[in-house]
N, C-alpha and C. Protein backbone atom coordinates (compact mmCIF):
# COMPACT_ATOMS: atom_id res chain seq x y z
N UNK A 1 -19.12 -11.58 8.97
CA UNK A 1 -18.23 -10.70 9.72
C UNK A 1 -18.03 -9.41 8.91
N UNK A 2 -18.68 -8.26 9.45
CA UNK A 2 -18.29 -7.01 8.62
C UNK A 2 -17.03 -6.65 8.62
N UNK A 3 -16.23 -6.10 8.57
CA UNK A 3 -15.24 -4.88 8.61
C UNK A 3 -15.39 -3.38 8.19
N UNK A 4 -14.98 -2.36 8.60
CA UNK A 4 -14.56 -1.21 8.97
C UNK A 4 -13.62 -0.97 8.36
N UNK A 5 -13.80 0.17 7.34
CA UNK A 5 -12.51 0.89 7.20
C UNK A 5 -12.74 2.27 7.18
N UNK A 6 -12.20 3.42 7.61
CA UNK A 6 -11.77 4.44 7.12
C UNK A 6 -11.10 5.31 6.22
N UNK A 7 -11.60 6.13 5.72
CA UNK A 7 -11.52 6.62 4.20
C UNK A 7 -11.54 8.14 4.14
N UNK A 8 -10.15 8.94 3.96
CA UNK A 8 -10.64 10.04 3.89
C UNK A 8 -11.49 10.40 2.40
N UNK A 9 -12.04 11.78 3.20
CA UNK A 9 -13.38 12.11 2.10
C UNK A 9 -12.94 12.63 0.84
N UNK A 10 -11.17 12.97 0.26
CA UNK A 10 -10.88 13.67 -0.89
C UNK A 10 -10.49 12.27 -1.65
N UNK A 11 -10.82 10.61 -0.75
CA UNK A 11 -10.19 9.46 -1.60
C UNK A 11 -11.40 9.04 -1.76
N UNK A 12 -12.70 9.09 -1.53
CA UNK A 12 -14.27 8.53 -1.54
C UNK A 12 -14.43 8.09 -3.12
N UNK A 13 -13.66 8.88 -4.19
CA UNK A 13 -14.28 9.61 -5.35
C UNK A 13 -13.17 8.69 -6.14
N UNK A 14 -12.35 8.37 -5.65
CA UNK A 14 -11.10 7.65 -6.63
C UNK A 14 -11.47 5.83 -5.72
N UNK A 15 -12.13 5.51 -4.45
CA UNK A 15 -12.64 4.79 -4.15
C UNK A 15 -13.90 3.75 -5.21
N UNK A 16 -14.86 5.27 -5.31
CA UNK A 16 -15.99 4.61 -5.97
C UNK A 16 -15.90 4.43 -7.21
N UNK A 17 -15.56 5.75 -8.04
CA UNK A 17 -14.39 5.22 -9.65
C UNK A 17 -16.10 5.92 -10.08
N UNK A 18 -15.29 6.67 -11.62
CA UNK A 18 -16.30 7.05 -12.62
C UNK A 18 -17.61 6.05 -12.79
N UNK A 19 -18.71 6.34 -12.79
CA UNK A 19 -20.34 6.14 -12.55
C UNK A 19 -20.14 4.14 -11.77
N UNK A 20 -19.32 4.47 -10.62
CA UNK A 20 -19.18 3.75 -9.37
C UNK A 20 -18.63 1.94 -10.38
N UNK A 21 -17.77 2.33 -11.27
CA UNK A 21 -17.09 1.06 -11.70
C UNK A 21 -16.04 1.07 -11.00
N UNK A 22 -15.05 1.44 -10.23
CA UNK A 22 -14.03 0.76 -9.27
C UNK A 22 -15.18 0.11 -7.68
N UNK A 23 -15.89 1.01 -7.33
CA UNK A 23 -16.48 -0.10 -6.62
C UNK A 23 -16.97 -1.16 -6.81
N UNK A 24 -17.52 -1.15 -8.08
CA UNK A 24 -18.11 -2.41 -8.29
C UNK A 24 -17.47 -3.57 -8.59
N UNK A 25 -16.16 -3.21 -9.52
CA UNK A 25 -15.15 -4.09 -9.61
C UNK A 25 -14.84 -4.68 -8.03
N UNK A 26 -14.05 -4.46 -7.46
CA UNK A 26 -13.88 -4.22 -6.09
C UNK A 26 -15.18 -5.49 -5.49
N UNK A 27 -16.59 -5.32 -5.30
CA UNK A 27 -17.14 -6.16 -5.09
C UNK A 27 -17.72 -7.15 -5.80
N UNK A 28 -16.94 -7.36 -6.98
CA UNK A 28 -16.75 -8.20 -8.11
C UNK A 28 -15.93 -9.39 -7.83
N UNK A 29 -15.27 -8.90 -7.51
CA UNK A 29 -13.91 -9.85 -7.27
C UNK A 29 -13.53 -9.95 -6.38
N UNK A 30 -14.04 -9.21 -5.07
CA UNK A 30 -13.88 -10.27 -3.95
C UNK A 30 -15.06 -10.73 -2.74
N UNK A 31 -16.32 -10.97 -3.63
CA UNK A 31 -17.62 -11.23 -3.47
C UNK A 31 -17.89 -10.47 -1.97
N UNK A 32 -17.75 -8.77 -1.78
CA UNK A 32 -18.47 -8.45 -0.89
C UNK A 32 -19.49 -7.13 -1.42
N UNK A 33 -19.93 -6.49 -0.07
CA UNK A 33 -20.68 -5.39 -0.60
C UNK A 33 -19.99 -4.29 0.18
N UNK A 34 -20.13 -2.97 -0.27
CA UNK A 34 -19.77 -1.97 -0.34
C UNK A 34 -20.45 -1.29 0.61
N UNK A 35 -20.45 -0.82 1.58
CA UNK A 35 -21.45 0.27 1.78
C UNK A 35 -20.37 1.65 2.34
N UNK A 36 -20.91 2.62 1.53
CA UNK A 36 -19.43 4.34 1.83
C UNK A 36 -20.75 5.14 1.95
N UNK A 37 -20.07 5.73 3.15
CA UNK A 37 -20.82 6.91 3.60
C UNK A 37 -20.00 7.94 3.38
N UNK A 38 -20.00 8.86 1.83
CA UNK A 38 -19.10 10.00 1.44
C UNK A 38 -19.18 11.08 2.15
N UNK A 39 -20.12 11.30 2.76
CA UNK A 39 -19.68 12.62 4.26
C UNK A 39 -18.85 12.18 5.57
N UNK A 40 -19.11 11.21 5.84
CA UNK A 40 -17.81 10.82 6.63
C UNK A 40 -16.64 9.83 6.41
N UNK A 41 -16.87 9.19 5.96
CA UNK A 41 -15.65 8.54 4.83
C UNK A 41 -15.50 7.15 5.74
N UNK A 42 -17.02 6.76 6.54
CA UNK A 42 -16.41 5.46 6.33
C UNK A 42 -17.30 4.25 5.82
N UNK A 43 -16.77 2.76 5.22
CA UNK A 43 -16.45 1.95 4.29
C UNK A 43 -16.94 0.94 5.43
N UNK A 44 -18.35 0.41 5.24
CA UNK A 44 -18.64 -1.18 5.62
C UNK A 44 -18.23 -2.14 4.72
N UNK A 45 -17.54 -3.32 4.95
CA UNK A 45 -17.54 -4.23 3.66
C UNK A 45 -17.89 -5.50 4.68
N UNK A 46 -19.65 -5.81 3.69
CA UNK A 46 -19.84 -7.15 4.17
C UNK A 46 -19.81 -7.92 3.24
N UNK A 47 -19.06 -9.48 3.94
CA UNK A 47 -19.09 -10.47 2.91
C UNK A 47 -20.44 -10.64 2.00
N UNK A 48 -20.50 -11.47 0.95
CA UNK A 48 -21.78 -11.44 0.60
C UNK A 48 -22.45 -13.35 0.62
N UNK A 49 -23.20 -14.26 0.72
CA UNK A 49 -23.44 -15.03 1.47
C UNK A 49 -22.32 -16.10 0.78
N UNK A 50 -22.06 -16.00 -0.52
CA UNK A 50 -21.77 -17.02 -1.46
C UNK A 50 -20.10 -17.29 -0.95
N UNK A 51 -19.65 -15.87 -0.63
CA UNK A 51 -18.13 -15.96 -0.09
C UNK A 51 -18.13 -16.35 1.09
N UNK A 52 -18.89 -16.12 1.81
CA UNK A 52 -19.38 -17.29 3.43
C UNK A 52 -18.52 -18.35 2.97
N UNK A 53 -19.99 -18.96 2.67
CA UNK A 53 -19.87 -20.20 1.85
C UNK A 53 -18.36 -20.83 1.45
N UNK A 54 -17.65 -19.69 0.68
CA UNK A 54 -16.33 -20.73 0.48
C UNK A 54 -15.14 -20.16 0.86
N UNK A 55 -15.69 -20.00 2.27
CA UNK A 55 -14.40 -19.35 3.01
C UNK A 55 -14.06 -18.15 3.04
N UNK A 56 -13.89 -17.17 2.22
CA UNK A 56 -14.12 -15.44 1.94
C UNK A 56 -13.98 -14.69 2.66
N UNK A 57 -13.46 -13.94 3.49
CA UNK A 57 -14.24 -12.97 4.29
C UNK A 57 -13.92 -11.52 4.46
N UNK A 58 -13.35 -11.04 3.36
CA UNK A 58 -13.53 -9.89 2.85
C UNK A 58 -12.05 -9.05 3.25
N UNK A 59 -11.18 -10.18 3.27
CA UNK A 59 -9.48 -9.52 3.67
C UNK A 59 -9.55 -8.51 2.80
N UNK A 60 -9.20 -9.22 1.78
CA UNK A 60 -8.77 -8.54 0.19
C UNK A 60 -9.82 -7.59 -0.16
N UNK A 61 -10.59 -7.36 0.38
CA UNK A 61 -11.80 -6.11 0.17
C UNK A 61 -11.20 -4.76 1.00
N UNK A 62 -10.72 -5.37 2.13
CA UNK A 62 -10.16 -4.37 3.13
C UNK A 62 -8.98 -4.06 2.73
N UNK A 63 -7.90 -4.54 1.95
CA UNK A 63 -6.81 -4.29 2.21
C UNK A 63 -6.63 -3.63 0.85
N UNK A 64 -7.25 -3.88 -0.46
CA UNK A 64 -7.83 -2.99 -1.49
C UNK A 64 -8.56 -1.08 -1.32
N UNK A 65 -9.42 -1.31 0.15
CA UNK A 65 -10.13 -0.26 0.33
C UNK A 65 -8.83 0.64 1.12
N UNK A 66 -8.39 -0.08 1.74
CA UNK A 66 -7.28 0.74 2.59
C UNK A 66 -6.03 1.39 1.74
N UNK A 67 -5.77 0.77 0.60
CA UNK A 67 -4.36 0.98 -0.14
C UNK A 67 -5.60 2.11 -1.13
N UNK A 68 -6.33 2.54 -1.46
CA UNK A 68 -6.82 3.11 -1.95
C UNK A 68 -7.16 4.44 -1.26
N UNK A 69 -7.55 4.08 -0.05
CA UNK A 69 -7.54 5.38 0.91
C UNK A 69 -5.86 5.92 1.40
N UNK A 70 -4.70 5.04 1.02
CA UNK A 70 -3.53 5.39 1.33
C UNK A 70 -2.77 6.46 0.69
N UNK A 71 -3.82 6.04 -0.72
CA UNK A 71 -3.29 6.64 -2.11
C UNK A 71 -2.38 6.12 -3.39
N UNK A 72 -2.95 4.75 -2.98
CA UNK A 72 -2.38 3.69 -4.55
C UNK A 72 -3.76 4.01 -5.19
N UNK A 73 -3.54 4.28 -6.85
CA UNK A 73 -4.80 3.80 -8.10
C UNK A 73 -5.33 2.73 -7.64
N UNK A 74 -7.15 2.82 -8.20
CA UNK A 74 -7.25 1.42 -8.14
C UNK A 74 -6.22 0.07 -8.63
N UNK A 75 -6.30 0.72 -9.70
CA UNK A 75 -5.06 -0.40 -10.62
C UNK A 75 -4.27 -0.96 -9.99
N UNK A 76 -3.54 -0.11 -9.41
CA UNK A 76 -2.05 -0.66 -8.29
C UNK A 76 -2.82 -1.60 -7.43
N UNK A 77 -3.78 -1.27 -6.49
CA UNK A 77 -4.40 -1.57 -5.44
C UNK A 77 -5.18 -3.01 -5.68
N UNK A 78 -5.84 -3.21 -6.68
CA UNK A 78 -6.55 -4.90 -7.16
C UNK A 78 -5.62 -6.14 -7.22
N UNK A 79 -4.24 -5.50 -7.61
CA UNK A 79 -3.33 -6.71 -7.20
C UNK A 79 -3.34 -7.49 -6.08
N UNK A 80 -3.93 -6.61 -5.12
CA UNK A 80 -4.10 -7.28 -3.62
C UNK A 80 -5.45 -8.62 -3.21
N UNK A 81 -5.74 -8.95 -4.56
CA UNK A 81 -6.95 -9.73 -4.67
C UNK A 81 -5.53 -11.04 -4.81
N UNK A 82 -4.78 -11.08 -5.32
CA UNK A 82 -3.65 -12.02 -5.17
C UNK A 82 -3.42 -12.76 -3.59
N UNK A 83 -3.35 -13.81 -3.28
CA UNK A 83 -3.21 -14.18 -2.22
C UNK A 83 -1.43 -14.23 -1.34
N UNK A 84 -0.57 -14.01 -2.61
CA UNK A 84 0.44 -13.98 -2.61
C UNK A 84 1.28 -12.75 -2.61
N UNK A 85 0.00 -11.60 -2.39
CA UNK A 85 0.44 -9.94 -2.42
C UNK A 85 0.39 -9.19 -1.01
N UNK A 86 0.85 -8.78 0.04
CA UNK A 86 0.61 -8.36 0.80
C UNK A 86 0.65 -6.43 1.03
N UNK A 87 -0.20 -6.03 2.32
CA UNK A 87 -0.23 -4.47 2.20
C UNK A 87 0.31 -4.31 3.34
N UNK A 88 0.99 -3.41 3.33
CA UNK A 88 1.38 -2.82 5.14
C UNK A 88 1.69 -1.04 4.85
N UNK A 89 1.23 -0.55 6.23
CA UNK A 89 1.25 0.87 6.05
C UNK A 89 2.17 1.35 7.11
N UNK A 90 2.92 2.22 7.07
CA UNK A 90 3.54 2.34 8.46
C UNK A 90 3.67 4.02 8.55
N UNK A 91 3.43 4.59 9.75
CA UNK A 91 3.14 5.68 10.18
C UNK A 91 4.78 6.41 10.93
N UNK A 92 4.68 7.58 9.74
CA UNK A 92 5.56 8.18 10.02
C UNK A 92 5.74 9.17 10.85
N UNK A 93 4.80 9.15 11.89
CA UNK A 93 5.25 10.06 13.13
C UNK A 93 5.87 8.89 14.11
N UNK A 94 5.61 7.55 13.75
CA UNK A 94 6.42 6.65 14.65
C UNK A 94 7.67 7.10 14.89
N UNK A 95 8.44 7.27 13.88
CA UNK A 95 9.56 7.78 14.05
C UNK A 95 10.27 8.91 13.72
N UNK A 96 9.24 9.86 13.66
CA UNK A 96 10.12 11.61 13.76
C UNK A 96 9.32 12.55 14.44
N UNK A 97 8.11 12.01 15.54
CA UNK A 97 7.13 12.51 16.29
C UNK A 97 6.34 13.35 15.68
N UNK A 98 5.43 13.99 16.24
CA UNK A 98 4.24 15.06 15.70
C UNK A 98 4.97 16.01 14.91
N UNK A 99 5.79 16.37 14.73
CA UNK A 99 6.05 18.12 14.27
C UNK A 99 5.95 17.90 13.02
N UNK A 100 5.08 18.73 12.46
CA UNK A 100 4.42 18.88 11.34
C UNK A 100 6.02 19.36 10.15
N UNK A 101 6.85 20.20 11.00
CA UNK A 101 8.00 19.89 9.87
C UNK A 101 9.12 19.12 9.93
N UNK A 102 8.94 18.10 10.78
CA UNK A 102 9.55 16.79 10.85
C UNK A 102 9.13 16.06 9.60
N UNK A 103 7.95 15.71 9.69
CA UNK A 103 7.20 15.17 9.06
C UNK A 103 7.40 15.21 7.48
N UNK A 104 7.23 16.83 7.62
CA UNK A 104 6.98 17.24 5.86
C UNK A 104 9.14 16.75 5.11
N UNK A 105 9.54 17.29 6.20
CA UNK A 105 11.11 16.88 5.37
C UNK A 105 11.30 15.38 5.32
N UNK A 106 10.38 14.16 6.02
CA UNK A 106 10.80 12.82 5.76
C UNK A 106 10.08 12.75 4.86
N UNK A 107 8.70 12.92 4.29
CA UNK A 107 7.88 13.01 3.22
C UNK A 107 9.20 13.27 1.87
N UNK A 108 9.28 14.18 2.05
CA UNK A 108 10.27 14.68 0.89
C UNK A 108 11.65 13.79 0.99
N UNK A 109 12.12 13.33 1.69
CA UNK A 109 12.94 12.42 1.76
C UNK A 109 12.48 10.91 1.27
N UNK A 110 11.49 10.74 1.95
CA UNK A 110 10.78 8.74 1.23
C UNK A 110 10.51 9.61 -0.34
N UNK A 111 10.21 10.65 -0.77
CA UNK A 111 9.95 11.22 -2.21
C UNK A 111 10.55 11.23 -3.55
N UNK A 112 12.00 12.04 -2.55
CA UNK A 112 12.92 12.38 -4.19
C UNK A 112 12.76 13.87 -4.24
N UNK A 113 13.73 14.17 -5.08
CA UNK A 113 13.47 15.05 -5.99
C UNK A 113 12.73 14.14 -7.38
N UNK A 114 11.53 14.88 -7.58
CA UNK A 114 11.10 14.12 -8.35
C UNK A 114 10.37 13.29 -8.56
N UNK A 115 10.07 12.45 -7.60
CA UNK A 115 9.62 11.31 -7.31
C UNK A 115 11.10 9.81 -7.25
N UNK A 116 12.36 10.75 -7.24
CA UNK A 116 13.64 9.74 -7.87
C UNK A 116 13.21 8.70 -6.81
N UNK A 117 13.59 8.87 -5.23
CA UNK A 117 13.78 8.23 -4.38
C UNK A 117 12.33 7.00 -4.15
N UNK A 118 11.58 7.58 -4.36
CA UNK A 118 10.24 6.91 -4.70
C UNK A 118 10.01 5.45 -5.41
N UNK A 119 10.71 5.89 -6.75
CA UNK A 119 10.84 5.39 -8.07
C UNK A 119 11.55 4.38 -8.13
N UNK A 120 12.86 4.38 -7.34
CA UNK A 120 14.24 3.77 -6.60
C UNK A 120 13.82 2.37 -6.02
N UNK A 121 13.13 2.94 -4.99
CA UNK A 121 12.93 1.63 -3.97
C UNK A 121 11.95 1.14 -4.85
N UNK A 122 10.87 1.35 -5.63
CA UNK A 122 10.10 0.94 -6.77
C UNK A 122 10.59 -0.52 -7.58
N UNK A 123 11.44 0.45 -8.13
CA UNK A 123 12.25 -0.58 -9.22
C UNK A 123 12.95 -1.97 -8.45
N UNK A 124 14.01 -1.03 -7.48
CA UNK A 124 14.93 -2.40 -6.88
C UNK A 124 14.38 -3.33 -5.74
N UNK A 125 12.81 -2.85 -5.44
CA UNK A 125 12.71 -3.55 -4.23
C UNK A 125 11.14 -4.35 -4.91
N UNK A 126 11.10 -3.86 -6.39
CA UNK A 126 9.76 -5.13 -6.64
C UNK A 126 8.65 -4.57 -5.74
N UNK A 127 8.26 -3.86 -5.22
CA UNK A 127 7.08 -3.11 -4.75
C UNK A 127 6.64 -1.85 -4.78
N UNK A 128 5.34 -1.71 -4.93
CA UNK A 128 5.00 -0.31 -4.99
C UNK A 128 4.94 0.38 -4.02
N UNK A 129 4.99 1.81 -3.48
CA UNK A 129 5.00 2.61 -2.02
C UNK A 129 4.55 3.94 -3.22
N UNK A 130 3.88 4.07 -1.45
CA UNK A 130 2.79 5.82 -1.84
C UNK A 130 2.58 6.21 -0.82
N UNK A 131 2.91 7.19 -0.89
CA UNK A 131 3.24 8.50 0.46
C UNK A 131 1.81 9.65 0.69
N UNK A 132 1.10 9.33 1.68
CA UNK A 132 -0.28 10.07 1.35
C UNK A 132 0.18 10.30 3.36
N UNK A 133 -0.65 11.52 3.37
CA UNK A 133 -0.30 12.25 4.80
C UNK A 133 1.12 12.15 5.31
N UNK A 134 0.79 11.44 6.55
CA UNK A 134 1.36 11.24 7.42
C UNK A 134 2.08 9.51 7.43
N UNK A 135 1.27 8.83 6.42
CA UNK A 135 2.04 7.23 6.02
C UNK A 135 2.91 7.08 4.49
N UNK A 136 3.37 6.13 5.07
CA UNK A 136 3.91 5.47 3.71
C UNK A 136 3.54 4.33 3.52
N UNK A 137 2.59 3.43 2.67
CA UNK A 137 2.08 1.90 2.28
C UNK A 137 2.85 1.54 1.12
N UNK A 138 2.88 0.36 1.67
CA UNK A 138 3.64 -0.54 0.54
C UNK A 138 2.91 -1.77 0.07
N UNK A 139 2.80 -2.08 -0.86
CA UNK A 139 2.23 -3.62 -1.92
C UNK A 139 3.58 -4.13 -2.51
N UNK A 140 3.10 -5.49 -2.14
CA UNK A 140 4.22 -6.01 -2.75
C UNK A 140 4.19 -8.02 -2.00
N UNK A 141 5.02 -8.66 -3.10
CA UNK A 141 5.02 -10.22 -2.56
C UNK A 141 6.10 -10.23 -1.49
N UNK A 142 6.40 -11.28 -0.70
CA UNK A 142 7.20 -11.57 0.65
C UNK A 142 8.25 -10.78 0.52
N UNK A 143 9.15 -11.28 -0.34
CA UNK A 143 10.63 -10.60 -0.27
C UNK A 143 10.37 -9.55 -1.07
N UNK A 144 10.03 -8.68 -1.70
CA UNK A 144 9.83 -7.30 -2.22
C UNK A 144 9.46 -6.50 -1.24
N UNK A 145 8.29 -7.15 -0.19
CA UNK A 145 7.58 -6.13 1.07
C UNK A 145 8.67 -5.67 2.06
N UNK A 146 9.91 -7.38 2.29
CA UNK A 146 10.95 -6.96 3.90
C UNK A 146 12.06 -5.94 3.05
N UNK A 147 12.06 -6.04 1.61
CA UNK A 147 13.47 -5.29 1.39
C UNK A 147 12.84 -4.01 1.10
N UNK A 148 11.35 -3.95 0.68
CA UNK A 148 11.06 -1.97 0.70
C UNK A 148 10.76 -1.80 1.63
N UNK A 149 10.39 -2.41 2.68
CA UNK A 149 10.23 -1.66 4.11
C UNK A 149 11.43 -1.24 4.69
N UNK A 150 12.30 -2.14 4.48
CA UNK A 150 13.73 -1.90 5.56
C UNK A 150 13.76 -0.95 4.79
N UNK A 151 13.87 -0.68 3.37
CA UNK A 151 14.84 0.85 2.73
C UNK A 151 14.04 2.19 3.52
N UNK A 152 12.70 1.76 3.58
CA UNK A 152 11.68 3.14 3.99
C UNK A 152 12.05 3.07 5.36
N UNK A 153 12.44 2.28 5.93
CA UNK A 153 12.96 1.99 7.76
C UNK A 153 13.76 3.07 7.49
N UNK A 154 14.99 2.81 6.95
CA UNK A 154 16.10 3.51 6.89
C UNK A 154 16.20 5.31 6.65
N UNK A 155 15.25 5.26 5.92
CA UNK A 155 15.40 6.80 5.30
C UNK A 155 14.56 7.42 6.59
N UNK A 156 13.51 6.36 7.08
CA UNK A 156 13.38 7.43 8.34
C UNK A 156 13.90 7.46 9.30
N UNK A 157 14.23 6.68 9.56
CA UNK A 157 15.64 6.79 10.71
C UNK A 157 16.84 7.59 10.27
N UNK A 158 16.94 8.29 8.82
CA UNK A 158 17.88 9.20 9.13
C UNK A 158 18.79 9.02 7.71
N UNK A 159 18.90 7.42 7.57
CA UNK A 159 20.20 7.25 6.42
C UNK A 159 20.12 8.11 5.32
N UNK A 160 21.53 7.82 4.94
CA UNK A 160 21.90 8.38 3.69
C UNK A 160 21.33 8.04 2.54
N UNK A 161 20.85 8.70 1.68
CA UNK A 161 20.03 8.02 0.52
C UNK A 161 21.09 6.75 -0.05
N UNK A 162 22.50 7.07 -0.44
CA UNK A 162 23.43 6.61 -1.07
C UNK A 162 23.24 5.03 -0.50
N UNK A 163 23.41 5.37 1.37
CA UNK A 163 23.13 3.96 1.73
C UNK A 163 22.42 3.06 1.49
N UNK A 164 20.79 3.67 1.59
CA UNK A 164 20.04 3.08 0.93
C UNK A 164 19.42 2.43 -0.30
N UNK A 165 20.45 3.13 -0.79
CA UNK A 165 20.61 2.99 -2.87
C UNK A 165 21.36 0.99 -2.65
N UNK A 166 22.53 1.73 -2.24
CA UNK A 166 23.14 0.68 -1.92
C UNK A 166 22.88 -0.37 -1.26
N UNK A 167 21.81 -0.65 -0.52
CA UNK A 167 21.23 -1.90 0.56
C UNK A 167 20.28 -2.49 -0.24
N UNK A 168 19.56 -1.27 -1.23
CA UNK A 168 18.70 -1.70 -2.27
C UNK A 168 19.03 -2.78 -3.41
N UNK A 169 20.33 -1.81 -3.61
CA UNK A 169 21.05 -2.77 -5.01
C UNK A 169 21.39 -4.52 -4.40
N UNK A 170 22.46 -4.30 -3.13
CA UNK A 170 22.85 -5.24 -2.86
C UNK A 170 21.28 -6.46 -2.91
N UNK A 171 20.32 -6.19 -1.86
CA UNK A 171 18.85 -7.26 -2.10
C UNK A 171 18.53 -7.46 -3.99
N UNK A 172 18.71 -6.43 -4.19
CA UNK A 172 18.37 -7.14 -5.92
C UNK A 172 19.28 -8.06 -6.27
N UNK A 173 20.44 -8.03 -6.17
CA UNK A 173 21.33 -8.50 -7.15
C UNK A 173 21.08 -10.04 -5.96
N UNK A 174 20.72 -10.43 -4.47
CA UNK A 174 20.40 -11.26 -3.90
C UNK A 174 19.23 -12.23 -4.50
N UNK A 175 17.91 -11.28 -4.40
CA UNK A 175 16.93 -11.85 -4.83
C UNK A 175 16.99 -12.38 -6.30
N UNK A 176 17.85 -11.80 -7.47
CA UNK A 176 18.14 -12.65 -8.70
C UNK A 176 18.69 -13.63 -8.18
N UNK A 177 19.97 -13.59 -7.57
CA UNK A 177 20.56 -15.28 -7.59
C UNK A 177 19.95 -16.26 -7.22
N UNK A 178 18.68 -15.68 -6.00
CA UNK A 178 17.89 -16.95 -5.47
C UNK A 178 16.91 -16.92 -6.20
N UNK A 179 16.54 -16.14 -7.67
CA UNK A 179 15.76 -17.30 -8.65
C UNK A 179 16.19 -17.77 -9.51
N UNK A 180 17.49 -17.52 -9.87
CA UNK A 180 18.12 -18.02 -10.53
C UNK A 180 18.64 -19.55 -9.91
N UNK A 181 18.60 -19.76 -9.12
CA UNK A 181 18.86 -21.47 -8.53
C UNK A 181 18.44 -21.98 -7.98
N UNK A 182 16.67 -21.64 -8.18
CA UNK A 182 15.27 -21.90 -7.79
C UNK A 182 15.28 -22.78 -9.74
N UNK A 183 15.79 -22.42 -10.67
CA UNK A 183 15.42 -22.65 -11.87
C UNK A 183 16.01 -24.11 -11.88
């Protein structure tokens, strides 16, 4: 079963990695093959027979190639070879429509000054997020993915950063107690 992905052409180059070692890694570790067509930017990944074989079929190839075209490092992005890591991207004209300066002020809002706000949901929500166009993607395990999505829900729907500071804190100080009496 092939898959399809799309790739813009300024991510082809942080895709394939200095003399093509992130691709190869990439079909290293999750036994498929590569095929990128760098003038149009898109990404066949076929299994390769052996991952047939033991079930394989090239999720984690796709969801690696996609968080890479989102604009996570490879680095960030190989975590997703974890079976216990999930990716989701969500499109921010869903909720502030086409206008290009809609757009650009929620950008700068999921951002920071700085990268603060960025950095924020980072720390307290246990997942990574990266803001490339028009999306925001997130990596991250079960409960790290529902509590940085809701915060990125929020800021585009409008909230107050403060609120969101605060909805953030409150899930951390949650998610400690429930490993703490998991122990």
């Amino acid at each position: 079963m092939m898959l399809f992905v799309k790739v813009p052409r300024e991510r082809i180059g942080v895709l394939i990695g200095p003399e093509g070692k992130t691709k190869e890694l990439i079909e290293q570790s999750t036994g498929v093959t590569l095929q990128i067509d760098s003038g149009e930017g898109d990404v066949t990944i076929i299994p390769k027979e052996e991952a047939m074989a033991e079930g394989m079929v090239g999720l984690a190839a796709r969801d690696i190639v996609k968080a890479i075209a989102r604009g996570f490092s490879p680095d960030r992005a190989l975590v997703l070879r974890s079976e216990d890591i999930y990716f989701t991207v969500m499109d921010i004209r869903d909720y502030v429509g086409k206008s290009q300066k809609h757009i650009k002020r929620v950008r700068a809002r999921l951002i920071g000054t700085k990268g603060k706000t960025r950095r924020i949901i980072e720390e307290l929500s246990g997942a990574e997020m990266s803001v490339y166009g028009n999306t925001v993607a997130l990596i991250g395990d079960l409960d790290s993915m529902d509590v940085s999505k809701r915060a990125v829900e929020m800021i585009l729907d409008g909230s107050e950063h403060r609120a969101v500071y605060k909805y953030l804190e409150g899930q951390r100080r949650e998610l400690k107690f429930r490993e703490m009496s998991m122990e």
